[in-house]
PDB file of N, CA and C in Angstrom:
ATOM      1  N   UNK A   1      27.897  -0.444 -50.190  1.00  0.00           N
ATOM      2  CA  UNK A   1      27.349   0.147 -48.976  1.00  0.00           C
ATOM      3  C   UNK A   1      28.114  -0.375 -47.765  1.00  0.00           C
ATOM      4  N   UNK A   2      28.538   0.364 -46.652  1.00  0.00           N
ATOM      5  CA  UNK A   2      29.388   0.013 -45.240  1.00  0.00           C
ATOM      6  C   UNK A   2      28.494  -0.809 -44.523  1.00  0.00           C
ATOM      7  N   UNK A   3      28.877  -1.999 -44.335  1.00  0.00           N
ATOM      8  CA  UNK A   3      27.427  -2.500 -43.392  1.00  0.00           C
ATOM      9  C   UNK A   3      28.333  -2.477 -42.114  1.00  0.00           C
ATOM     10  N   UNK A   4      27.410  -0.934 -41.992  1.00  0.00           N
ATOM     11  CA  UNK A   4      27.433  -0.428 -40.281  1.00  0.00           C
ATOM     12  C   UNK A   4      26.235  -0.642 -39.549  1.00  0.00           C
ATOM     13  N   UNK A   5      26.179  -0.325 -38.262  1.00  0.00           N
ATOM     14  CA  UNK A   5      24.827  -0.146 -37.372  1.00  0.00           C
ATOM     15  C   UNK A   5      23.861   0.166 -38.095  1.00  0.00           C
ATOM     16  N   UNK A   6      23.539   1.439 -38.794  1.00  0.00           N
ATOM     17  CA  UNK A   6      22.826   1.798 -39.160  1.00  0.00           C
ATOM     18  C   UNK A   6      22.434   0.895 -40.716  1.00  0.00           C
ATOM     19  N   UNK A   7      23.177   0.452 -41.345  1.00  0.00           N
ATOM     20  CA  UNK A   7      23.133  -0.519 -42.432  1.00  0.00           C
ATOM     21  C   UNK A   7      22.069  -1.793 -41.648  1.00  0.00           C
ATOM     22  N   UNK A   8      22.668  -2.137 -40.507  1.00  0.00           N
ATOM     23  CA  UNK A   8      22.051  -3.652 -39.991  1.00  0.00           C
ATOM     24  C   UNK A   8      20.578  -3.115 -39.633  1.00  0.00           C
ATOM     25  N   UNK A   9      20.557  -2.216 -38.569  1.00  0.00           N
ATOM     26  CA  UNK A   9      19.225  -1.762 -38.265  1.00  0.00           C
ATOM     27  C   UNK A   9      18.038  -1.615 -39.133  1.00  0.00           C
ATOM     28  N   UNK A  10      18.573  -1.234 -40.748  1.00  0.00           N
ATOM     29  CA  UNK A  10      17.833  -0.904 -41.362  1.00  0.00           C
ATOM     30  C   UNK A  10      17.131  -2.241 -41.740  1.00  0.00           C
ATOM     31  N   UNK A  11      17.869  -3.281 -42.029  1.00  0.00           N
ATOM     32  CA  UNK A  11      17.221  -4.568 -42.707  1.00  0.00           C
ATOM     33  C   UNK A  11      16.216  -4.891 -41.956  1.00  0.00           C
ATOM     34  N   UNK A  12      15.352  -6.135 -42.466  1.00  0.00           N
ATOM     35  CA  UNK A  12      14.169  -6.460 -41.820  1.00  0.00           C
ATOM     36  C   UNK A  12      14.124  -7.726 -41.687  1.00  0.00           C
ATOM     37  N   UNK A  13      14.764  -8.059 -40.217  1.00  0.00           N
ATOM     38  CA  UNK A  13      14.706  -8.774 -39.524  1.00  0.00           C
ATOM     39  C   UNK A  13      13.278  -9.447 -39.085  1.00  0.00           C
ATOM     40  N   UNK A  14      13.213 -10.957 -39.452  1.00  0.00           N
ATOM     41  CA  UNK A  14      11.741 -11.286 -38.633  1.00  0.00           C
ATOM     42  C   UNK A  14      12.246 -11.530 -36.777  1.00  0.00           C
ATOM     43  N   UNK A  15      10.817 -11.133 -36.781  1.00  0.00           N
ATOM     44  CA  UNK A  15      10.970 -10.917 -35.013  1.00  0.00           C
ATOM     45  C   UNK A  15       9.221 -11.814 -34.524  1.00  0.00           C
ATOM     46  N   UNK A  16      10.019 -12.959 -33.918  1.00  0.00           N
ATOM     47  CA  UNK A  16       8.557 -13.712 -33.499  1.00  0.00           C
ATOM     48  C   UNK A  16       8.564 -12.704 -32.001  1.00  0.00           C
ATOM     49  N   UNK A  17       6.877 -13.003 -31.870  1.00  0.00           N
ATOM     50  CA  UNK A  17       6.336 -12.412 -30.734  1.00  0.00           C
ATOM     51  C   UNK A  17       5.410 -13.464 -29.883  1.00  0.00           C
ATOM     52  N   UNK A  18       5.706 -13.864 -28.919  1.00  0.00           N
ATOM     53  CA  UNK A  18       4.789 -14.426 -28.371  1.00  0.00           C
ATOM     54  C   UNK A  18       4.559 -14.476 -26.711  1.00  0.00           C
ATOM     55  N   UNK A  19       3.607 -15.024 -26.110  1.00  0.00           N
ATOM     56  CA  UNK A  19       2.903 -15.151 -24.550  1.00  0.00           C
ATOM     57  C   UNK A  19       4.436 -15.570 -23.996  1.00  0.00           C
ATOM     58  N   UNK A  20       4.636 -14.425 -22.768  1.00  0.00           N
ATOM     59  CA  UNK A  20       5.485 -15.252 -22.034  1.00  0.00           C
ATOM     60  C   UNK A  20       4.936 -15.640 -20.757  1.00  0.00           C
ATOM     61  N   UNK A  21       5.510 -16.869 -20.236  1.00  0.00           N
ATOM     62  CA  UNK A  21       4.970 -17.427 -19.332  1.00  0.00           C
ATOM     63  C   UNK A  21       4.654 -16.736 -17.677  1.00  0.00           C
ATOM     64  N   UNK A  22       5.630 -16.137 -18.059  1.00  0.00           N
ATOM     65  CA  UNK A  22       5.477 -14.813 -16.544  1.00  0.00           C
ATOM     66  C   UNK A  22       4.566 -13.796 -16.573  1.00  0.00           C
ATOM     67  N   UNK A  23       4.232 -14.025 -17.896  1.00  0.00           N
ATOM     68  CA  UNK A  23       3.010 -12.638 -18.157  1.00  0.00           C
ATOM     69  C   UNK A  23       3.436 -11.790 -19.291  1.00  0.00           C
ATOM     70  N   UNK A  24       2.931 -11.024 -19.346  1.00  0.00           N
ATOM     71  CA  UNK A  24       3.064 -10.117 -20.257  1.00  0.00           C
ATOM     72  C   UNK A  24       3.542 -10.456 -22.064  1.00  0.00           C
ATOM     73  N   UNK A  25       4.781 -10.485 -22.530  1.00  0.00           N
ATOM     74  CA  UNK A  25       5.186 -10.880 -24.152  1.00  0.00           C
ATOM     75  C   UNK A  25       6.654 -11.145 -24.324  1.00  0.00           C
ATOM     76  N   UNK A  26       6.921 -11.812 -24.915  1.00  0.00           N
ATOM     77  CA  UNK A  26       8.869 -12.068 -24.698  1.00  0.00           C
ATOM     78  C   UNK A  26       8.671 -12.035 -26.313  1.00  0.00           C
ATOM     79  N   UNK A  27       9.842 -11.149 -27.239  1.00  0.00           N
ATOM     80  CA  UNK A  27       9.831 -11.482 -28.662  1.00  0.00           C
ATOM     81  C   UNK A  27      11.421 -11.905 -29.125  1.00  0.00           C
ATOM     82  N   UNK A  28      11.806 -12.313 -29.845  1.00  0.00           N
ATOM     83  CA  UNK A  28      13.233 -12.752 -30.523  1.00  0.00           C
ATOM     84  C   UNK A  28      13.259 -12.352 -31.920  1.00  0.00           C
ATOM     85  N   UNK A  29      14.706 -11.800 -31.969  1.00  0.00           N
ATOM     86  CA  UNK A  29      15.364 -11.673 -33.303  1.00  0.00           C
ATOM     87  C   UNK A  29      15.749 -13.372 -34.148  1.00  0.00           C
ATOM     88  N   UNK A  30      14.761 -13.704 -35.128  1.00  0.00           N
ATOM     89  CA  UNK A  30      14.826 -15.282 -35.290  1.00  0.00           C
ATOM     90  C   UNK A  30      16.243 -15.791 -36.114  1.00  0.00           C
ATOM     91  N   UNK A  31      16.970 -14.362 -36.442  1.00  0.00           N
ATOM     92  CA  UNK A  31      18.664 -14.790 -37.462  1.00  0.00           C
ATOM     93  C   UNK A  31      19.698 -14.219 -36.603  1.00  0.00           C
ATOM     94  N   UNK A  32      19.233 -13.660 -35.329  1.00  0.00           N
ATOM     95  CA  UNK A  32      20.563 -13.406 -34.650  1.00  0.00           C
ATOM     96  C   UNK A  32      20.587 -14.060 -33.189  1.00  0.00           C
ATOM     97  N   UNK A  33      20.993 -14.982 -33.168  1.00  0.00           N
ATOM     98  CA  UNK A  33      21.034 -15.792 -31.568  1.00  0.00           C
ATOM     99  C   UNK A  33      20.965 -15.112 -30.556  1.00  0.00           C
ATOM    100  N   UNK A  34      20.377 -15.355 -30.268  1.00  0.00           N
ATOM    101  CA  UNK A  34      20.342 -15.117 -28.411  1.00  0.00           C
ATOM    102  C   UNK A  34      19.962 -13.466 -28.183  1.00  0.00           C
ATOM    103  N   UNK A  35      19.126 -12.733 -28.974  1.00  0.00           N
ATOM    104  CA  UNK A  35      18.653 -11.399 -29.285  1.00  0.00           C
ATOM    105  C   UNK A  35      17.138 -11.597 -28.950  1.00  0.00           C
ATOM    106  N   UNK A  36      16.637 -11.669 -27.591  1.00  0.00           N
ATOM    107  CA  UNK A  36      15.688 -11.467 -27.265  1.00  0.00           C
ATOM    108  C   UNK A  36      14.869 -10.611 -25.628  1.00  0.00           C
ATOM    109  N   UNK A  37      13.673 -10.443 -25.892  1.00  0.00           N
ATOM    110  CA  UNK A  37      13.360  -9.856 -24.585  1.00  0.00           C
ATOM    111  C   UNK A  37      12.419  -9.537 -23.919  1.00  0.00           C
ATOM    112  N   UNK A  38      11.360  -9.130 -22.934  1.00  0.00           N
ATOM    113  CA  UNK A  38      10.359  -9.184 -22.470  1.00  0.00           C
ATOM    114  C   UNK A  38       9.691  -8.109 -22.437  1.00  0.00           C
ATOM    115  N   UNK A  39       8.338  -8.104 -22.201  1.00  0.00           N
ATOM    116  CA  UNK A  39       8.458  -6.939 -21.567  1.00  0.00           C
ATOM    117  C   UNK A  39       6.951  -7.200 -21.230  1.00  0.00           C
ATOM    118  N   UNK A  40       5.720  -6.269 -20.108  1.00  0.00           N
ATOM    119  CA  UNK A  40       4.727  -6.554 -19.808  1.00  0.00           C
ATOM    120  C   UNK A  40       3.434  -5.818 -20.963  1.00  0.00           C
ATOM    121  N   UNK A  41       4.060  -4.817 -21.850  1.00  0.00           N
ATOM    122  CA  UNK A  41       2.972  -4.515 -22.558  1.00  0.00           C
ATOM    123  C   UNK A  41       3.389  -4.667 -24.125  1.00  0.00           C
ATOM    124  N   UNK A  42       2.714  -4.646 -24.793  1.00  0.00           N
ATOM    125  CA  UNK A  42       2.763  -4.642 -26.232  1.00  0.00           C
ATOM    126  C   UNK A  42       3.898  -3.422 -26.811  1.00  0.00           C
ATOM    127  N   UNK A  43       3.158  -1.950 -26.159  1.00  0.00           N
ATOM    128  CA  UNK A  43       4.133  -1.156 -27.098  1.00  0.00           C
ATOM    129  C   UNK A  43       5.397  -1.203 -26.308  1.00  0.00           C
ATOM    130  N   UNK A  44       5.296  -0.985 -24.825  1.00  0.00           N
ATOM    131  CA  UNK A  44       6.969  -1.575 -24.243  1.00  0.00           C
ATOM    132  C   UNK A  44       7.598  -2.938 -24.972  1.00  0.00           C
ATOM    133  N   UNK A  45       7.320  -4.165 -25.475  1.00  0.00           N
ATOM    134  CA  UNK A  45       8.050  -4.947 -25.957  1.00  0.00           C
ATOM    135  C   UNK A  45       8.279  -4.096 -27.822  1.00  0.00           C
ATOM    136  N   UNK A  46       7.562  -3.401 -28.140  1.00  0.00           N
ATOM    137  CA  UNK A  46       8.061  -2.759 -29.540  1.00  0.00           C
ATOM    138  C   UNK A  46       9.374  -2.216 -29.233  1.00  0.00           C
ATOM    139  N   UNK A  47       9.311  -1.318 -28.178  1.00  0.00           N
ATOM    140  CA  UNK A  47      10.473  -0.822 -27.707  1.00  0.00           C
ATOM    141  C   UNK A  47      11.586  -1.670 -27.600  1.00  0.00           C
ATOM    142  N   UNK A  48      11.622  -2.427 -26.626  1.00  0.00           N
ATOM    143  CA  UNK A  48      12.640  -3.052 -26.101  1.00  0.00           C
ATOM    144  C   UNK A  48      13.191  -4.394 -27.200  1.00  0.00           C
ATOM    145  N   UNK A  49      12.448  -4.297 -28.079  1.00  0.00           N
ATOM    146  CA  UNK A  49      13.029  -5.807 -28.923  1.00  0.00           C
ATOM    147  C   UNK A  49      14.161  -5.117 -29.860  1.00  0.00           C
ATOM    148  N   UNK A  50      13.552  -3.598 -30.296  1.00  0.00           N
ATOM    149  CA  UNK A  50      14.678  -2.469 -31.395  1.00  0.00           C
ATOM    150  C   UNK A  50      16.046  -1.977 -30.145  1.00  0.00           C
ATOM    151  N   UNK A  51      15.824  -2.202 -29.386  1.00  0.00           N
ATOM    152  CA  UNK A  51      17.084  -2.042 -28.345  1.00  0.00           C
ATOM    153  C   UNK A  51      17.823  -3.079 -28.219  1.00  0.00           C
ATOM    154  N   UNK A  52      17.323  -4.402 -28.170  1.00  0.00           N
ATOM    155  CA  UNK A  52      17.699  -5.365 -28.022  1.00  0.00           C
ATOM    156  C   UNK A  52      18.321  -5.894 -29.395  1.00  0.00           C
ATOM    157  N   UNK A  53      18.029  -5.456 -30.582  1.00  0.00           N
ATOM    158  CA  UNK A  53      18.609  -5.808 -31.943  1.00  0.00           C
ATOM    159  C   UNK A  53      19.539  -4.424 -31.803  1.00  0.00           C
ATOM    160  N   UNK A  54      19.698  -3.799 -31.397  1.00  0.00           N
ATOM    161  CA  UNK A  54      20.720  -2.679 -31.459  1.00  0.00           C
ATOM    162  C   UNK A  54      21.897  -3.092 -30.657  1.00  0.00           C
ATOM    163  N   UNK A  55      21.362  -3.394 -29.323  1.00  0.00           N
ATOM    164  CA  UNK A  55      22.571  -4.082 -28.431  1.00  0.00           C
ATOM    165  C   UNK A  55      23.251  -4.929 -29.131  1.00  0.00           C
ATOM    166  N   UNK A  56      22.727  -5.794 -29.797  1.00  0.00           N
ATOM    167  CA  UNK A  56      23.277  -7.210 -29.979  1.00  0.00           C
ATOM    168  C   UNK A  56      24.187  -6.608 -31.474  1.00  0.00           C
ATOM    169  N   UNK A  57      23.847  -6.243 -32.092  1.00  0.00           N
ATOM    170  CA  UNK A  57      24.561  -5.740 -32.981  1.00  0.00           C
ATOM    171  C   UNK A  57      25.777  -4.978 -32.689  1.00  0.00           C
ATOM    172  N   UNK A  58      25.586  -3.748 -31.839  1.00  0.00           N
ATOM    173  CA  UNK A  58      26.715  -2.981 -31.385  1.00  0.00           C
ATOM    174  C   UNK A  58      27.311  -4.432 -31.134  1.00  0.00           C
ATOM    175  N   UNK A  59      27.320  -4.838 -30.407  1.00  0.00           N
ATOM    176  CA  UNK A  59      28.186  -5.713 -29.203  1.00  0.00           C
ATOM    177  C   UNK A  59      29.104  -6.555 -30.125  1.00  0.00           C
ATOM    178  N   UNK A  60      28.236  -7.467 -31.183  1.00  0.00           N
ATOM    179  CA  UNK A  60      28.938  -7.939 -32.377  1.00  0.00           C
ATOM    180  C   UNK A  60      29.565  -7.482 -33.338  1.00  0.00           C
ATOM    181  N   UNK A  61      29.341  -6.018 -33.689  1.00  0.00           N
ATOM    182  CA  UNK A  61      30.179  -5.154 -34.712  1.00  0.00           C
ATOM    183  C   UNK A  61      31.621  -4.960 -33.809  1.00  0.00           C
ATOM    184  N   UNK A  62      31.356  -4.607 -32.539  1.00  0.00           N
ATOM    185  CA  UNK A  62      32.494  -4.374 -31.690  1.00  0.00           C
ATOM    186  C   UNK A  62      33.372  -5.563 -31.411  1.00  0.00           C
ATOM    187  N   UNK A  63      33.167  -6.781 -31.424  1.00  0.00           N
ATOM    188  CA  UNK A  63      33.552  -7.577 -31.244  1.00  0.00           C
ATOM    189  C   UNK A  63      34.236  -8.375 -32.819  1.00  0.00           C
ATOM    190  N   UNK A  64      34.464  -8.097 -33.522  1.00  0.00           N
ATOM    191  CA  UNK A  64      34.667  -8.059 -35.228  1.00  0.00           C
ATOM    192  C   UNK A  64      33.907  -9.320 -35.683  1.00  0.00           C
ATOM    193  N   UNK A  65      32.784  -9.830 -35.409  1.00  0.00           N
ATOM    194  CA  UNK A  65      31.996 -11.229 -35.601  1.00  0.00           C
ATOM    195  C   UNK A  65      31.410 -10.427 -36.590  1.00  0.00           C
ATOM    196  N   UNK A  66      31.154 -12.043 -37.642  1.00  0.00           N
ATOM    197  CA  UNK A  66      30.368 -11.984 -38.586  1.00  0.00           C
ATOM    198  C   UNK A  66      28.708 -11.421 -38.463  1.00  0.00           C
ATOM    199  N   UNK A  67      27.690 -10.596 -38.725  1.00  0.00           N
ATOM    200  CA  UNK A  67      26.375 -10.636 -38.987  1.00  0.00           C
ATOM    201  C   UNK A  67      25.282 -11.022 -39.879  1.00  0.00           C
ATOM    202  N   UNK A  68      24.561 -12.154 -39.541  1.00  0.00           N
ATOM    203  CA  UNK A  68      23.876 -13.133 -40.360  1.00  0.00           C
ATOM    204  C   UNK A  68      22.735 -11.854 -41.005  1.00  0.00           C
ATOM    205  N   UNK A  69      22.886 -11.959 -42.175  1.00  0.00           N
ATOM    206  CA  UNK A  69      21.477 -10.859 -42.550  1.00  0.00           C
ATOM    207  C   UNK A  69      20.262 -11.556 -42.469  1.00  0.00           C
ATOM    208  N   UNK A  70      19.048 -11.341 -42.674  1.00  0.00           N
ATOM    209  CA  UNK A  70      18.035 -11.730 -42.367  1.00  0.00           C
ATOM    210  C   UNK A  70      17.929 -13.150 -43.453  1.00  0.00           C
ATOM    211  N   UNK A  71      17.448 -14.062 -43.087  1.00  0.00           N
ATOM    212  CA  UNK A  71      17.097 -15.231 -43.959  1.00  0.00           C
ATOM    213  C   UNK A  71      16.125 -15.125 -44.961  1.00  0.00           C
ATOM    214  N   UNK A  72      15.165 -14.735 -44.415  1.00  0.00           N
ATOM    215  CA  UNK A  72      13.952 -14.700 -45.256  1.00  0.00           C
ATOM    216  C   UNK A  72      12.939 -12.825 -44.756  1.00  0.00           C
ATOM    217  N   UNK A  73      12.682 -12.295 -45.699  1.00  0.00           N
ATOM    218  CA  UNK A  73      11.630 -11.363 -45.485  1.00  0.00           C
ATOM    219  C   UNK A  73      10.076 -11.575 -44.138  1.00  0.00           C
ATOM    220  N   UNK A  74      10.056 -10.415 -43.259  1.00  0.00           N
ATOM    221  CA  UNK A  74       9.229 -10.943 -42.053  1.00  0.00           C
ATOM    222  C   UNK A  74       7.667 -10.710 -42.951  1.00  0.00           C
ATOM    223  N   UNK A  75       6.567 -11.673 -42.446  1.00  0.00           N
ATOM    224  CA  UNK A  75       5.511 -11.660 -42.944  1.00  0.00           C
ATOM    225  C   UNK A  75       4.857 -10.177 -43.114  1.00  0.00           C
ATOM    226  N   UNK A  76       4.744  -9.291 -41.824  1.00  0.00           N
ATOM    227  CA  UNK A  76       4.409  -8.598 -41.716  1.00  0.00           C
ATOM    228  C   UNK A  76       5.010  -7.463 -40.551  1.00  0.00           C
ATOM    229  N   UNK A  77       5.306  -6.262 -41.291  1.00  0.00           N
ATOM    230  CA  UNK A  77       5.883  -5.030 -40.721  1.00  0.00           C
ATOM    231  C   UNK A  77       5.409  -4.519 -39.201  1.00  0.00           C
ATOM    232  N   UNK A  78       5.749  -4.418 -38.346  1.00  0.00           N
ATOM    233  CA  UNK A  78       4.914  -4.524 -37.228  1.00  0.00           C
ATOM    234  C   UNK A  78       5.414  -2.896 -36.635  1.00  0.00           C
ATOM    235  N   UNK A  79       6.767  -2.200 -36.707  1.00  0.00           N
ATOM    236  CA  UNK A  79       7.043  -0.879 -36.310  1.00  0.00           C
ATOM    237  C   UNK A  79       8.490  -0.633 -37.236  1.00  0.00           C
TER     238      UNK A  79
END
């Protein structure tokens, strides 16, 4: 299989979610550094965390860097 964008996207990445201090929710991609992001409501941070694992990916496929696949399976499927 080509592990393209669509290859990476598909895997299942755990993604912690938690209180950010400014308000609202900040979540992170926990196997790809520095892949994280905010946002003030629940389904806006659903949004913005699958953008934010898309960015970070484009950016690294484009850049010819290695991509860590997920370490371990996430507890639970969230979108």
């Amino acid at each position: 299989m080509k592990k393209d964008l669509k290859y990476y996207m598909s895997l299942p990445y755990k993604v912690e979610i938690f209180p950010s201090p400014e308000g609202g929710y900040a979540a992170r991609v926990t196997d790809l550094p520095g892949c994280i992001t905010c946002a003030e409501t629940w389904d806006e941070l659903l949004f913005m965390i699958e953008d934010a694992k898309r960015c970070w990916l484009e950016n690294t496929l484009a850049d010819g860097m290695p991509i860590p696949e997920p370490a371990e399976p996430p507890t639970e499927k969230i979108a």
